[in-house]
PDB file of N, CA and C in Angstrom:
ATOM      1  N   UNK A   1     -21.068 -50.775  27.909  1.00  0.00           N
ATOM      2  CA  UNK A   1     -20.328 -51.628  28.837  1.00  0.00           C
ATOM      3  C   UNK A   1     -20.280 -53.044  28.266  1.00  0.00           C
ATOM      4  N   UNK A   2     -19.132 -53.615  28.410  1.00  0.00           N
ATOM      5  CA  UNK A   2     -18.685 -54.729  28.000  1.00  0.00           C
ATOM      6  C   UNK A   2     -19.331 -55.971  28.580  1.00  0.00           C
ATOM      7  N   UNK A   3     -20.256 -57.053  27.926  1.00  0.00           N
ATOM      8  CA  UNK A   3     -21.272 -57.894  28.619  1.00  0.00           C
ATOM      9  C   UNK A   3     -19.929 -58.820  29.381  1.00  0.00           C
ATOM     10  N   UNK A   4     -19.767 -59.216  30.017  1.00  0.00           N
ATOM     11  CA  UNK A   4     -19.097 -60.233  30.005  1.00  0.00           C
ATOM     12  C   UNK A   4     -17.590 -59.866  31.441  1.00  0.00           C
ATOM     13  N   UNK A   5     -16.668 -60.149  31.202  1.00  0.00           N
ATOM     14  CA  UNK A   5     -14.714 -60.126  31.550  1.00  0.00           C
ATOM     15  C   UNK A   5     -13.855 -60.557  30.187  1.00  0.00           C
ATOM     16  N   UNK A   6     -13.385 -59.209  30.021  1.00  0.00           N
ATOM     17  CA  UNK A   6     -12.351 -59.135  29.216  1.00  0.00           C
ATOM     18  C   UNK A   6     -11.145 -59.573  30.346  1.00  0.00           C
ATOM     19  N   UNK A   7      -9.829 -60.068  29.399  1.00  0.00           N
ATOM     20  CA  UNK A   7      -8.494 -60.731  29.580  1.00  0.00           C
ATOM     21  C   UNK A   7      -7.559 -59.970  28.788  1.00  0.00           C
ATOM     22  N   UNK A   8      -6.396 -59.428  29.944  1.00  0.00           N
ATOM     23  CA  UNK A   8      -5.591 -58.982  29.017  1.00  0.00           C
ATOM     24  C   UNK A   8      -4.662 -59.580  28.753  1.00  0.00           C
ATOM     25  N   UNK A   9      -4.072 -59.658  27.234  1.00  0.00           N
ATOM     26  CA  UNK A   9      -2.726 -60.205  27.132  1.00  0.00           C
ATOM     27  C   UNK A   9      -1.601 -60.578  28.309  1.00  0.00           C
ATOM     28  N   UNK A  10      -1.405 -59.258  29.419  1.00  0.00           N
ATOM     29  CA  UNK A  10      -0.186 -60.396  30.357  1.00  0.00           C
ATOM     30  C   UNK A  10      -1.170 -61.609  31.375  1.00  0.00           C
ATOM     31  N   UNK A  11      -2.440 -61.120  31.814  1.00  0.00           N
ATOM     32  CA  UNK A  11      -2.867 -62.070  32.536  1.00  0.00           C
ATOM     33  C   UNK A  11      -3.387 -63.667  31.602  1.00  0.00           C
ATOM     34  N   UNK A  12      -3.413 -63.517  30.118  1.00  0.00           N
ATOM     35  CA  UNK A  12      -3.885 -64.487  29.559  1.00  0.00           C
ATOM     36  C   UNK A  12      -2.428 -65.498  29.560  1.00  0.00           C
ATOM     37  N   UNK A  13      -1.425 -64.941  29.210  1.00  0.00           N
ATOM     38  CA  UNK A  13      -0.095 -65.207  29.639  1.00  0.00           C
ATOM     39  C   UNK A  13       0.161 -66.095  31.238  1.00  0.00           C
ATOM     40  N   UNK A  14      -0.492 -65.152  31.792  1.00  0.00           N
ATOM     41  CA  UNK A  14       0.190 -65.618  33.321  1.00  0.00           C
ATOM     42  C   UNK A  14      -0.861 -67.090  33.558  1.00  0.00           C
ATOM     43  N   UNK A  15      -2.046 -66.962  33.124  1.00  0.00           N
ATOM     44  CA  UNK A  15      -2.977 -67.859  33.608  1.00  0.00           C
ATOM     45  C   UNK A  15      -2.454 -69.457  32.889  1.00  0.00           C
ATOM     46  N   UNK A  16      -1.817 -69.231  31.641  1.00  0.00           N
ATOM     47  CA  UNK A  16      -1.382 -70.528  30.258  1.00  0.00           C
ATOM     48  C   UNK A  16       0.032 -70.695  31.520  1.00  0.00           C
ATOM     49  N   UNK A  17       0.814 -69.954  31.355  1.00  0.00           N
ATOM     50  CA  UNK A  17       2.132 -70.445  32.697  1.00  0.00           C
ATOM     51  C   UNK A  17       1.544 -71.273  33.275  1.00  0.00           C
ATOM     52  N   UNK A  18       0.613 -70.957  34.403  1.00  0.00           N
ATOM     53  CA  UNK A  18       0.047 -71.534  35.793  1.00  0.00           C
ATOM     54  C   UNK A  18      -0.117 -72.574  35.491  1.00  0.00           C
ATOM     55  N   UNK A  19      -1.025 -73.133  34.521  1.00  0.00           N
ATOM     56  CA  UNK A  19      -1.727 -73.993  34.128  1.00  0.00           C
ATOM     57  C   UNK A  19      -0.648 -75.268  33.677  1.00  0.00           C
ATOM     58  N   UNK A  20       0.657 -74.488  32.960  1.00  0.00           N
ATOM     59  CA  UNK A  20       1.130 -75.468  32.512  1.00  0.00           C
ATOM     60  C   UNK A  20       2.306 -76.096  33.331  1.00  0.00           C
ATOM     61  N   UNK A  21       2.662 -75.092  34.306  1.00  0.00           N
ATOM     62  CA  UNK A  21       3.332 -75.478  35.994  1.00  0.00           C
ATOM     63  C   UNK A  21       3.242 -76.482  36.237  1.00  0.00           C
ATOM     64  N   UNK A  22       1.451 -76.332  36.642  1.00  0.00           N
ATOM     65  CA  UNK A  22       0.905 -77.022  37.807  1.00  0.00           C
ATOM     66  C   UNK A  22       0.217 -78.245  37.134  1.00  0.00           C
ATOM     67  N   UNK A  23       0.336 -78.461  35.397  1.00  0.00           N
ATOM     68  CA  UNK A  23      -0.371 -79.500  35.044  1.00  0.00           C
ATOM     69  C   UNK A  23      -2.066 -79.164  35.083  1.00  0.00           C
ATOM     70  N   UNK A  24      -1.896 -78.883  34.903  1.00  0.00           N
ATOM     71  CA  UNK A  24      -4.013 -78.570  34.788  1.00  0.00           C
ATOM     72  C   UNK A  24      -4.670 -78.179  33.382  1.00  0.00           C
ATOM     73  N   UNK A  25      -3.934 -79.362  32.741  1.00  0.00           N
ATOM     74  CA  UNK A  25      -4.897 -79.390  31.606  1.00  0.00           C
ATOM     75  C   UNK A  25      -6.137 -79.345  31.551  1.00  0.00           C
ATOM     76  N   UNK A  26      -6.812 -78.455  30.295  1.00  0.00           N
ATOM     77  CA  UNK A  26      -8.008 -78.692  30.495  1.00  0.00           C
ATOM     78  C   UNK A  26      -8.736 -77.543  31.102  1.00  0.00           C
ATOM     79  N   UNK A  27      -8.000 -76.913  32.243  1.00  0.00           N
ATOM     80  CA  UNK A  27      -8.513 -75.857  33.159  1.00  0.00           C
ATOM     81  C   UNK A  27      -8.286 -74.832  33.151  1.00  0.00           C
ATOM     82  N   UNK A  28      -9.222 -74.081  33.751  1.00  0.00           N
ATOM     83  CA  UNK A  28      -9.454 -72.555  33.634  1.00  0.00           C
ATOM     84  C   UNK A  28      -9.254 -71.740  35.352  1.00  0.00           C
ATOM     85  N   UNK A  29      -8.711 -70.428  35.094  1.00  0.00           N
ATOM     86  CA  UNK A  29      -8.961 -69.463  35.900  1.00  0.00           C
ATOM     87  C   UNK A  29      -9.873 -69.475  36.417  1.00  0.00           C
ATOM     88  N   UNK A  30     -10.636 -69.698  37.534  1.00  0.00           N
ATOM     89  CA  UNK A  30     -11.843 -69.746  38.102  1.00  0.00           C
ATOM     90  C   UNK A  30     -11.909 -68.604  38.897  1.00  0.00           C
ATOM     91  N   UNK A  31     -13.266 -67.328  38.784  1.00  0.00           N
ATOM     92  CA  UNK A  31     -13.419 -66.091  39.495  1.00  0.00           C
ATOM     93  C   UNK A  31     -14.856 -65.924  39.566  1.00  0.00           C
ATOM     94  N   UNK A  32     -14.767 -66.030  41.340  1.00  0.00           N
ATOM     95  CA  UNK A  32     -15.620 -65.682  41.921  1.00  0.00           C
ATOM     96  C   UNK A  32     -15.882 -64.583  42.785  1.00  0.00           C
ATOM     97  N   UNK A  33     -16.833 -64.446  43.027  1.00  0.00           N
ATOM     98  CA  UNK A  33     -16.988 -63.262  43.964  1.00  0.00           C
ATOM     99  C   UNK A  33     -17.945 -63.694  44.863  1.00  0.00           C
ATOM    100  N   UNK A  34     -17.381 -63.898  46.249  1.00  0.00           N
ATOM    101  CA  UNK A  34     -17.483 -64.310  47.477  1.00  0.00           C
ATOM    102  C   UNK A  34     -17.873 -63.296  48.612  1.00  0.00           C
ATOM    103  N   UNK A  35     -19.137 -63.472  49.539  1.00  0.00           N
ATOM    104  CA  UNK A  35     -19.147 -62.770  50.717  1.00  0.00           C
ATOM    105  C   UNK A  35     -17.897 -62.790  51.227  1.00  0.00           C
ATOM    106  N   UNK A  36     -17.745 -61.305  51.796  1.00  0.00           N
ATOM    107  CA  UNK A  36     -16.444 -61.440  53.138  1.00  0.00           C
ATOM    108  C   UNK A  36     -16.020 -60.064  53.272  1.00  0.00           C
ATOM    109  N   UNK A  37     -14.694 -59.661  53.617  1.00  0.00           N
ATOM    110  CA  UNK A  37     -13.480 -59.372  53.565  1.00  0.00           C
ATOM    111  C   UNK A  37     -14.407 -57.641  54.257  1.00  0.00           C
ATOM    112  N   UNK A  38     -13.804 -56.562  54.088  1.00  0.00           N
ATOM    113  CA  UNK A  38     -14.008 -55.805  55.558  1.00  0.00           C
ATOM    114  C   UNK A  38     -15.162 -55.065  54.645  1.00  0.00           C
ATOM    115  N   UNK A  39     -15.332 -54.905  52.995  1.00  0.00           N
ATOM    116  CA  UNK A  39     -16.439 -53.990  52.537  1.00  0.00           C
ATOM    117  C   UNK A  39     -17.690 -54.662  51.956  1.00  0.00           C
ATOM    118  N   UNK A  40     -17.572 -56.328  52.599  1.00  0.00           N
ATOM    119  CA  UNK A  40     -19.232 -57.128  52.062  1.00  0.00           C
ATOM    120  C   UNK A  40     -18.564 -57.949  50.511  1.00  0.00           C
ATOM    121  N   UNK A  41     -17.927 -58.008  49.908  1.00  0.00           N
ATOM    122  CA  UNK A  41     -17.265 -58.664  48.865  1.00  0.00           C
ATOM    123  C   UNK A  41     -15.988 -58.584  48.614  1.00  0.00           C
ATOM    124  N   UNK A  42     -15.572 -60.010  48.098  1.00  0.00           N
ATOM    125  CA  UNK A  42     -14.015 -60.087  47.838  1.00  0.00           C
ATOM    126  C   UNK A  42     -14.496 -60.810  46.555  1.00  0.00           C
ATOM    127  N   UNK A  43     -12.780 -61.147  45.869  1.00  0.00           N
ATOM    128  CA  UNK A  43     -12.726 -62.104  44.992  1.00  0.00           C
ATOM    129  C   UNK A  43     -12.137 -63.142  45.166  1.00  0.00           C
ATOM    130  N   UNK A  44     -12.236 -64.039  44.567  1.00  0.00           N
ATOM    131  CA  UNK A  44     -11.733 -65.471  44.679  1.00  0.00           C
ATOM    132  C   UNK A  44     -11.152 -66.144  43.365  1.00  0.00           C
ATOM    133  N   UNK A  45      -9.953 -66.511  43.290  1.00  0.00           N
ATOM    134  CA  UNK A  45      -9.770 -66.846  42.263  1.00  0.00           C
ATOM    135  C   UNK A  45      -8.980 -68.420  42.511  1.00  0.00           C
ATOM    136  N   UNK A  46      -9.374 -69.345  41.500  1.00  0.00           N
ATOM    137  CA  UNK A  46      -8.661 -70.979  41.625  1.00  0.00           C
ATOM    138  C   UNK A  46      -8.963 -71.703  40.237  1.00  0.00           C
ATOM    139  N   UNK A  47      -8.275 -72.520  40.414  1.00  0.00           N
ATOM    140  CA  UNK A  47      -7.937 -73.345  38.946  1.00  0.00           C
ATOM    141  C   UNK A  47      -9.227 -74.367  39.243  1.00  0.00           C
ATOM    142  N   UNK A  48     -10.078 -74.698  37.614  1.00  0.00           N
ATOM    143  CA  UNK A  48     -10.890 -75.857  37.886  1.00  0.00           C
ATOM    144  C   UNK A  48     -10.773 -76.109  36.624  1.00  0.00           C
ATOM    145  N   UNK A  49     -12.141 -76.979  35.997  1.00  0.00           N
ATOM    146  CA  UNK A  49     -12.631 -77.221  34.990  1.00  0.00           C
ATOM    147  C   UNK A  49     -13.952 -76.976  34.783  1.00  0.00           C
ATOM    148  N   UNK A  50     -14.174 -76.466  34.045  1.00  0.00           N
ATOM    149  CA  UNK A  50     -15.680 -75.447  33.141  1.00  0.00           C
ATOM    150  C   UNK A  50     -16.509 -76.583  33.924  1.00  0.00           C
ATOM    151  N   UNK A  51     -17.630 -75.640  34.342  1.00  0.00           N
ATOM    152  CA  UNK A  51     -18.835 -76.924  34.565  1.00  0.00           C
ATOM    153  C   UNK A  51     -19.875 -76.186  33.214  1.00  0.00           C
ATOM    154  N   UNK A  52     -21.118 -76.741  33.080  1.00  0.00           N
ATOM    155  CA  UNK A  52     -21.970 -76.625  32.557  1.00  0.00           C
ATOM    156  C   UNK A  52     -22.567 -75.225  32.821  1.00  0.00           C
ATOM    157  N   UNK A  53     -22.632 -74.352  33.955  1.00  0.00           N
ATOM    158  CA  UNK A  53     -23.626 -73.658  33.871  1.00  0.00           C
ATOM    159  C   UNK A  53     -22.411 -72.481  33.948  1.00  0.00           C
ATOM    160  N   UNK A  54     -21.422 -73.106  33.527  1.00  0.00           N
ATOM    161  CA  UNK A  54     -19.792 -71.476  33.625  1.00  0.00           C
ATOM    162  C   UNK A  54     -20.369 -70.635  32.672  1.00  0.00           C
ATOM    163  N   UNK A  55     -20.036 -69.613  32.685  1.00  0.00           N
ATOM    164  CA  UNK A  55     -19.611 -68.474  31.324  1.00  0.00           C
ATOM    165  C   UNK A  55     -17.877 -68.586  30.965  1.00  0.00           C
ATOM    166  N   UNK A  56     -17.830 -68.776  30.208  1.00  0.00           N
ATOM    167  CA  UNK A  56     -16.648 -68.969  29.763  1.00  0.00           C
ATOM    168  C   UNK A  56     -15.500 -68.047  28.805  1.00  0.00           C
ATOM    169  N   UNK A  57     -14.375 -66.743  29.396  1.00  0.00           N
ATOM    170  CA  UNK A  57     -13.872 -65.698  28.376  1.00  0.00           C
ATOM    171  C   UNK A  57     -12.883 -66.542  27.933  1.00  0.00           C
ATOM    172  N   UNK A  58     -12.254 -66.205  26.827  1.00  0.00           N
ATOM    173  CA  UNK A  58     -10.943 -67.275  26.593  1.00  0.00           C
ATOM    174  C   UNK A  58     -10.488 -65.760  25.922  1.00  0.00           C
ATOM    175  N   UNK A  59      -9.353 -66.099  25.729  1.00  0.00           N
ATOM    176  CA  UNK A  59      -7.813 -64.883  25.340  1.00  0.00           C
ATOM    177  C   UNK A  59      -6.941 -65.952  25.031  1.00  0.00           C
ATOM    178  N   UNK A  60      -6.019 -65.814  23.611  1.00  0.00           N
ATOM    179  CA  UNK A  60      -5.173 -66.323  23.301  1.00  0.00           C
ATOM    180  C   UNK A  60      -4.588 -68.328  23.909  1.00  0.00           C
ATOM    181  N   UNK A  61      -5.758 -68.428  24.012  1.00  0.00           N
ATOM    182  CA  UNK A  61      -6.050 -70.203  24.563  1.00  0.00           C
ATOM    183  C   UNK A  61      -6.160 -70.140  26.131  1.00  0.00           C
ATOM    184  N   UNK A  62      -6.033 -69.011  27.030  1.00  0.00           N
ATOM    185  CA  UNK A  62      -6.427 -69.191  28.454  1.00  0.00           C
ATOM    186  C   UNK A  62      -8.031 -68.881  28.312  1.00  0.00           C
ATOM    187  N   UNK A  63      -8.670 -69.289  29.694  1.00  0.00           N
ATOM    188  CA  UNK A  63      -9.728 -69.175  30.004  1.00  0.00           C
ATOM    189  C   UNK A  63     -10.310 -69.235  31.233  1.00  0.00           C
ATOM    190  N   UNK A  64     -10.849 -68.388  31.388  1.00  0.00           N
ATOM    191  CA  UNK A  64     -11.682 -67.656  32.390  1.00  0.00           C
ATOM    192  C   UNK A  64     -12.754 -67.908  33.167  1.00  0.00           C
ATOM    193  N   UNK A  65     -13.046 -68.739  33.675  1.00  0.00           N
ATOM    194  CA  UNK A  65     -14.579 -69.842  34.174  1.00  0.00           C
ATOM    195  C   UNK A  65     -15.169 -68.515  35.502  1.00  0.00           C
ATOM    196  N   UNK A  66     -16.434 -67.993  35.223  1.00  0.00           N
ATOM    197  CA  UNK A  66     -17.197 -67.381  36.065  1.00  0.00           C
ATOM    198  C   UNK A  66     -18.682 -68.133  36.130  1.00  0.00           C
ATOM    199  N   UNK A  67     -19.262 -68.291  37.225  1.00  0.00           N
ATOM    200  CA  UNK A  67     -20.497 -69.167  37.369  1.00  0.00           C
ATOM    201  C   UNK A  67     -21.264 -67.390  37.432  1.00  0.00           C
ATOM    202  N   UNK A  68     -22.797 -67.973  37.207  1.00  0.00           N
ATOM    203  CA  UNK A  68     -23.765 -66.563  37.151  1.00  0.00           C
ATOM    204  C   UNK A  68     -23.729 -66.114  37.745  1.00  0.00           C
ATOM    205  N   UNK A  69     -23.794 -66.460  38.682  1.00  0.00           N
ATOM    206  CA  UNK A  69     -24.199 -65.513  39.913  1.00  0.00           C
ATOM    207  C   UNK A  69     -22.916 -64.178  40.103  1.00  0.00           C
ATOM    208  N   UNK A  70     -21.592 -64.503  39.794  1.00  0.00           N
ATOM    209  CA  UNK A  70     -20.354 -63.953  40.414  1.00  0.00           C
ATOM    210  C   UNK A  70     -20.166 -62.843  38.875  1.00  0.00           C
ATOM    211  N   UNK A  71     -20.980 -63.443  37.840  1.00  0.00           N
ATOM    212  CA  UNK A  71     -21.240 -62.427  36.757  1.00  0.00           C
ATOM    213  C   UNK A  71     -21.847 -61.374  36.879  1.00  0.00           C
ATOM    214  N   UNK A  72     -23.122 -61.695  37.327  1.00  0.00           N
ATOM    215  CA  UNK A  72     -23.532 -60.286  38.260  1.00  0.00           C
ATOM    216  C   UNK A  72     -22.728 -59.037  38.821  1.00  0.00           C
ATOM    217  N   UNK A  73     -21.771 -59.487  39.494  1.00  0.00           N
ATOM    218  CA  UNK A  73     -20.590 -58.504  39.799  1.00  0.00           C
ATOM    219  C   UNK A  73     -19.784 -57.862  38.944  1.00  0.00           C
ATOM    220  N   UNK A  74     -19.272 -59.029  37.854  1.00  0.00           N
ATOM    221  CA  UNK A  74     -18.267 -58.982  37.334  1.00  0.00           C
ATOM    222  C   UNK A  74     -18.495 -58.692  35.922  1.00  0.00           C
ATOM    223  N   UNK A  75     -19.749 -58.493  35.360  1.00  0.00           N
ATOM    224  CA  UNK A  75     -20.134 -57.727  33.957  1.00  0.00           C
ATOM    225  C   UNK A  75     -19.086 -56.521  33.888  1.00  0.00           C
ATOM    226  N   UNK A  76     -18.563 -56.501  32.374  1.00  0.00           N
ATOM    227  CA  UNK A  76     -17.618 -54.953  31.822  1.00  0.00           C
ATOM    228  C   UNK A  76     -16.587 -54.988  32.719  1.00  0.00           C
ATOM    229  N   UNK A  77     -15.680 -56.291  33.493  1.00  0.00           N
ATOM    230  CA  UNK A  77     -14.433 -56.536  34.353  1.00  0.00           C
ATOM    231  C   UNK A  77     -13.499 -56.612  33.195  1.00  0.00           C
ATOM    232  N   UNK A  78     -12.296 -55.810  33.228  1.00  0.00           N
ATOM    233  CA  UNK A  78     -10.823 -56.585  33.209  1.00  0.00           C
ATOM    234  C   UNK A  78     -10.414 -57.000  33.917  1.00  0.00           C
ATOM    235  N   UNK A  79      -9.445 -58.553  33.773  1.00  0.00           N
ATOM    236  CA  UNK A  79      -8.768 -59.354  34.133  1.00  0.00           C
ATOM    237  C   UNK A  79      -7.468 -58.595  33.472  1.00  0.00           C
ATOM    238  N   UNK A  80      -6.258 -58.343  34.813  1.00  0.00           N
ATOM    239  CA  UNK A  80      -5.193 -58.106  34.265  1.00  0.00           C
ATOM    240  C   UNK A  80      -4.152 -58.861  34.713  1.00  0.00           C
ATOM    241  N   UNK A  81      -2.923 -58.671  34.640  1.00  0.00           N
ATOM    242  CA  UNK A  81      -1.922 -59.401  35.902  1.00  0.00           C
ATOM    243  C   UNK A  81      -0.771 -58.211  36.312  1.00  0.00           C
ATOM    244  N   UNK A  82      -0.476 -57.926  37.252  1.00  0.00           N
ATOM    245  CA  UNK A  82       0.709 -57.085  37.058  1.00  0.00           C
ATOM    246  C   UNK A  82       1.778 -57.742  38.041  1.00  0.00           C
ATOM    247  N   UNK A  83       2.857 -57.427  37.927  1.00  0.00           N
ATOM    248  CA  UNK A  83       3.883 -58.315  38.410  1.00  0.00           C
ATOM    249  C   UNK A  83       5.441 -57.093  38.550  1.00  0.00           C
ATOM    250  N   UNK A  84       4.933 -56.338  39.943  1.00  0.00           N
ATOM    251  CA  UNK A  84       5.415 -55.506  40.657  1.00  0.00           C
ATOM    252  C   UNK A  84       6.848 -55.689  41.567  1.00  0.00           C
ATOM    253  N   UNK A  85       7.311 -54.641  42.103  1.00  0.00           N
ATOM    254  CA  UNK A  85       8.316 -55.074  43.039  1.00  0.00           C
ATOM    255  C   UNK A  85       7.423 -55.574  44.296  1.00  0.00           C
ATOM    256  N   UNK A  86       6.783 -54.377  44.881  1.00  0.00           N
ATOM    257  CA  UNK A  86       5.880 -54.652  45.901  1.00  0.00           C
ATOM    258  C   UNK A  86       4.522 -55.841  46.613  1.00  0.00           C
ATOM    259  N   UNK A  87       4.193 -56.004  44.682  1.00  0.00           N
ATOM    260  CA  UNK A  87       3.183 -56.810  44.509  1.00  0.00           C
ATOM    261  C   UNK A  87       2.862 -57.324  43.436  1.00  0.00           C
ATOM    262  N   UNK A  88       2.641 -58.537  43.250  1.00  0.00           N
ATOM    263  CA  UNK A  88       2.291 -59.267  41.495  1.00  0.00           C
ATOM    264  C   UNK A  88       0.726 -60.243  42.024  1.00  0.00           C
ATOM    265  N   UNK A  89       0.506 -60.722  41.161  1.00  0.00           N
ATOM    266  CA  UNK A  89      -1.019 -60.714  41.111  1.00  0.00           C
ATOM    267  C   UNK A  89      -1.852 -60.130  40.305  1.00  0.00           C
ATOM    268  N   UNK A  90      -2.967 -60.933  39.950  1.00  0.00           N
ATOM    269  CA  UNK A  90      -4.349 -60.903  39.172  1.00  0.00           C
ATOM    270  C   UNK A  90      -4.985 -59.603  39.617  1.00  0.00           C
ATOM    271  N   UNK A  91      -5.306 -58.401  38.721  1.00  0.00           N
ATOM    272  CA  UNK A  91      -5.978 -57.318  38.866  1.00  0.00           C
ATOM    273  C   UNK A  91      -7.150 -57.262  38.446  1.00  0.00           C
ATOM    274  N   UNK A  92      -8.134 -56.825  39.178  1.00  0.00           N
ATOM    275  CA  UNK A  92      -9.401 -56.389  38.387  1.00  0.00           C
ATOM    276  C   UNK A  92     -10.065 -54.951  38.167  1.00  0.00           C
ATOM    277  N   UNK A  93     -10.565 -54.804  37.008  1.00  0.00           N
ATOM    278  CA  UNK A  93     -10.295 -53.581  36.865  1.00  0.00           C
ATOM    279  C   UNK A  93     -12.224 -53.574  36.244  1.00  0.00           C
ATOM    280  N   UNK A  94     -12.740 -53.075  37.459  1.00  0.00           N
ATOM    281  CA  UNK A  94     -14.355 -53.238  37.744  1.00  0.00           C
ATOM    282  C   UNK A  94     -15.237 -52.209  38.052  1.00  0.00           C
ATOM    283  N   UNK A  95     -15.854 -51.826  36.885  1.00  0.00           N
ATOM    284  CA  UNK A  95     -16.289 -50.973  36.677  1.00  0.00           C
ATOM    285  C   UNK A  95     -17.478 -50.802  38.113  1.00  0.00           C
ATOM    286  N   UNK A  96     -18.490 -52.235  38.142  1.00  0.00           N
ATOM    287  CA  UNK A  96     -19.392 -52.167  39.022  1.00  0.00           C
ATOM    288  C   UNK A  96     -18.783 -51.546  40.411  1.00  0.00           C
ATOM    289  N   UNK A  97     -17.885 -51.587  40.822  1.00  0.00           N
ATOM    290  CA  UNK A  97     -17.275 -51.153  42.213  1.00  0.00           C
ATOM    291  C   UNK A  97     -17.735 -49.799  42.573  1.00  0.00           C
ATOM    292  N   UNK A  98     -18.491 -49.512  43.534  1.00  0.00           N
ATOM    293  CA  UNK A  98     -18.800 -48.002  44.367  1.00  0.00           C
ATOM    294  C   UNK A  98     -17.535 -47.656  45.121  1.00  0.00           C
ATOM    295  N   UNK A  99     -17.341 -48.875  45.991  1.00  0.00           N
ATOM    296  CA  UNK A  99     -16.426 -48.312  47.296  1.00  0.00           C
ATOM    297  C   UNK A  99     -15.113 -49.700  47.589  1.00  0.00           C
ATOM    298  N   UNK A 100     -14.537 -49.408  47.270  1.00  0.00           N
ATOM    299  CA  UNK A 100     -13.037 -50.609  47.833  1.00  0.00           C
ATOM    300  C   UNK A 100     -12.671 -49.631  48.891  1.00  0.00           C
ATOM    301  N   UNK A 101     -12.226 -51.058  49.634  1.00  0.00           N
ATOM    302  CA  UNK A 101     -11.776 -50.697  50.852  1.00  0.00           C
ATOM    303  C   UNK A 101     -10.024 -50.270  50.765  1.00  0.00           C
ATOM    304  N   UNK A 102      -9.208 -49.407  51.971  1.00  0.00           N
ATOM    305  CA  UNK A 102      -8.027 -49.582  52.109  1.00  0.00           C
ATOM    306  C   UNK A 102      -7.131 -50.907  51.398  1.00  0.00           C
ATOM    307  N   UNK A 103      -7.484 -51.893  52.045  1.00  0.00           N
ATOM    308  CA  UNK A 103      -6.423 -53.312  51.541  1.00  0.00           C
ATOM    309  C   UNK A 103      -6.843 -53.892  50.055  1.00  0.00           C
ATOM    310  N   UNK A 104      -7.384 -53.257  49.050  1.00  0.00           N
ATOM    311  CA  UNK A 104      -7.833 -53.438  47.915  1.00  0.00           C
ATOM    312  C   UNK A 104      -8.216 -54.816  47.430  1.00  0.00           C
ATOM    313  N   UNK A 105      -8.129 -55.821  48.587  1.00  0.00           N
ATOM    314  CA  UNK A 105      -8.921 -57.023  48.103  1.00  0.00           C
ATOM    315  C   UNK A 105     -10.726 -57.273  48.199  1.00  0.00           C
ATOM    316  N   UNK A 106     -11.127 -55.617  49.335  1.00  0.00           N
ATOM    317  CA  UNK A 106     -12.591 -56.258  49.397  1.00  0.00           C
ATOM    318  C   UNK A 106     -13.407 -55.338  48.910  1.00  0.00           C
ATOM    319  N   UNK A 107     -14.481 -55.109  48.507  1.00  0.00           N
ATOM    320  CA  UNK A 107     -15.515 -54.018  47.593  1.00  0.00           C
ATOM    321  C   UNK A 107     -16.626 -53.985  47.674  1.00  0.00           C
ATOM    322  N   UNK A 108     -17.453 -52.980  47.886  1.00  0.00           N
ATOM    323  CA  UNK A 108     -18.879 -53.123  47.303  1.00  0.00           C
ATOM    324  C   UNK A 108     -19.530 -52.177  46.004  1.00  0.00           C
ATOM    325  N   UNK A 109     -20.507 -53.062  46.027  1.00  0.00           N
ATOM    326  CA  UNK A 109     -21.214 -52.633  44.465  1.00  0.00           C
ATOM    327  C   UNK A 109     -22.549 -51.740  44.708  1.00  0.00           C
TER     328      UNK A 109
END
């Protein structure tokens, strides 16, 4: 198993877009994994800048900011993007997951 979150080519893509939209030099994909949502964990994802205690994936100049704790979860993750009729958005593709719920945003491990 892969230590870390791998990035795939379209989401490393989609994340360099965002970034360069919205002006956020400097900044990274930020993914967390947050109490909540109906199965005890969700994800969270937002634009910041690396702090000191980040883990940091980079792909083709995007990058990926996870703090430890949300690594825990997210060890041997793909980061994907898919960009659907129905639905577009950041995929994760997580090995740790036992049980996702129906609305595929919440999970437990």
């Amino acid at each position: 198993m892969a230590m870390g979150v791998s990035v795939s080519e379209r989401a490393a893509a989609r994340i360099k877009e965002l970034i360069s939209a919205e002006n956020r030099d400097g900044q990274g994909l930020r993914v967390k994994v947050v109490g909540g949502g109906c199965s005890g964990l969700q994800y969270k994802v937002d634009f910041d800048m690396p702090k000191g205690t980040d883990k940091v994936f980079e792909k083709d100049g995007a990058k990926v900011l996870v703090d430890m704790k949300s690594l825990l979860y997210l060890t041997g993750t793909e980061l994907d993007y898919k960009d659907e009729l129905m639905q577009s958005g950041f995929v994760f593709q997580n090995p740790n997951v036992k049980k996702a719920c129906g609305c595929g945003a919440s999970f437990t491990v």
